[in-house]
Protein backbone atom coordinates (compact mmCIF):
# COMPACT_ATOMS: atom_id res chain seq x y z
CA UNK A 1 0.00 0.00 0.00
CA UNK A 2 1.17 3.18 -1.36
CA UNK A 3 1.58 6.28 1.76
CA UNK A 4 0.05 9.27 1.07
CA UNK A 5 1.55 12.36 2.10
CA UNK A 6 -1.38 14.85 3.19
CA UNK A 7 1.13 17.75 3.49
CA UNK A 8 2.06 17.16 0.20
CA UNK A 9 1.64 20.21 -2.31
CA UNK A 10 -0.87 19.02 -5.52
CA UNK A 11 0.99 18.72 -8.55
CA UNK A 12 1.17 22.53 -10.27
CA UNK A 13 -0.71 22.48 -14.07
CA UNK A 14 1.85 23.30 -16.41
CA UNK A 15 1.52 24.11 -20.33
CA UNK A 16 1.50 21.26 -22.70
CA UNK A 17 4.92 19.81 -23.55
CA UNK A 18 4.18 20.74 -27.24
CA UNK A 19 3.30 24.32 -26.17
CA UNK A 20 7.00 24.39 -24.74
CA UNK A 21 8.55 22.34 -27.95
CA UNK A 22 6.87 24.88 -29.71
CA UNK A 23 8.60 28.02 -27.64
CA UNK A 24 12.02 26.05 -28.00
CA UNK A 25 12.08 25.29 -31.98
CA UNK A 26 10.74 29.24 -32.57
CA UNK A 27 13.92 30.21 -30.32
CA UNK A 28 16.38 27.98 -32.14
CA UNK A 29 15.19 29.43 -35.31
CA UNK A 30 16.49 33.51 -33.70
CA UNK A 31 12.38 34.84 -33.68
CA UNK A 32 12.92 35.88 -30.23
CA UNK A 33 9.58 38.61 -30.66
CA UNK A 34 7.23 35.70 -31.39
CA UNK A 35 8.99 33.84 -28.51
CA UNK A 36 8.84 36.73 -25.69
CA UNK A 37 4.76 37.23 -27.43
CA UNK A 38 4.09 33.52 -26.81
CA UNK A 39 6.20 32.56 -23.95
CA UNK A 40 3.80 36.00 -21.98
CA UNK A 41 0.49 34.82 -22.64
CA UNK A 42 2.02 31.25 -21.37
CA UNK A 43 3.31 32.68 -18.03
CA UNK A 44 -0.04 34.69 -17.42
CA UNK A 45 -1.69 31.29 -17.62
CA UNK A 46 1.18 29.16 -15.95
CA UNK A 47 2.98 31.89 -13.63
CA UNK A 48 4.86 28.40 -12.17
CA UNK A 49 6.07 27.20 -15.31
CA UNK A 50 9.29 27.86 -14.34
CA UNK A 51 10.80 26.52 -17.84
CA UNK A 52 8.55 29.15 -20.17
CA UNK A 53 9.91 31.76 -17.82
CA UNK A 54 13.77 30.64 -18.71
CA UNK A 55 12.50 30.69 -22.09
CA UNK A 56 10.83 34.34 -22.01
CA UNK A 57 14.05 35.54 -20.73
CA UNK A 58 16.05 33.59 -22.71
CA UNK A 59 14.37 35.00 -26.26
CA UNK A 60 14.00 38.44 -24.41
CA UNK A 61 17.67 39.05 -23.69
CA UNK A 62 18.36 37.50 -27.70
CA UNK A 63 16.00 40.60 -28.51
CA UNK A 64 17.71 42.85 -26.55
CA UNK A 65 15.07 43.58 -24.05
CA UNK A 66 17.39 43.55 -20.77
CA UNK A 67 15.07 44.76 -18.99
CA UNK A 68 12.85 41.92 -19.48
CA UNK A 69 15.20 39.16 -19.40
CA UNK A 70 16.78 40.03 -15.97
CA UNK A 71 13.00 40.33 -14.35
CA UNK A 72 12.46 36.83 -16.44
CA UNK A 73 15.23 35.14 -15.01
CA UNK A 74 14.66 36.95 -11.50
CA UNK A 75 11.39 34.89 -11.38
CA UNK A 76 12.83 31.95 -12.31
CA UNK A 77 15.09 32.21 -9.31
CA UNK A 78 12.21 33.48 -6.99
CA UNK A 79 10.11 30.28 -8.40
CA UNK A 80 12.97 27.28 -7.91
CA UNK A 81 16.31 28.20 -6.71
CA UNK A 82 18.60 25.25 -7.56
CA UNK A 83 17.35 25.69 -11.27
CA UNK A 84 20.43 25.69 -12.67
CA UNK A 85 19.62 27.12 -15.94
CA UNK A 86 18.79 30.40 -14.54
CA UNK A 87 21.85 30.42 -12.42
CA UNK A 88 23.84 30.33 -15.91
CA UNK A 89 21.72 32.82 -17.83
């Protein structure tokens, strides 16, 4: 019999995977606008998507927006510390 933590947080929704595929293949292919445009309406809806959020910041700080990509990658931080990604970005 499996033990059931009750203190245990519910799992957090998350965008679909090919939502986030999606993101990543539009980055590879340098159209950071449609990226930072996408990846925002996905963190309104997810704000604990913590991988969308490396993503926005990733494409925003391509674009030039550093304004944007250091609040981005702030959040990431704020949302899971040991994410090492946004340690190295």
């Amino acid at each position: 019999m499996k033990r059931v933590d009750s203190d245990a947080a519910p799992p957090v929704p998350g965008p679909a995977k090919d939502d986030v595929n999606a993101l990543l293949a539009l980055l590879r292919a340098g159209q950071f606008d449609a990226v930072c445009e996408r990846a925002s309406v996905l963190v309104a809806e997810f704000p604990g998507a913590v991988a969308v959020h490396n993503i926005l910041a990733a494409a925003s700080s391509s674009a030039g927006r550093l304004e944007q990509a250091a609040h981005a990658f702030r959040h990431v931080l704020s949302l899971k510390p040991s994410y090492a990604d946004g340690h190295n970005n």
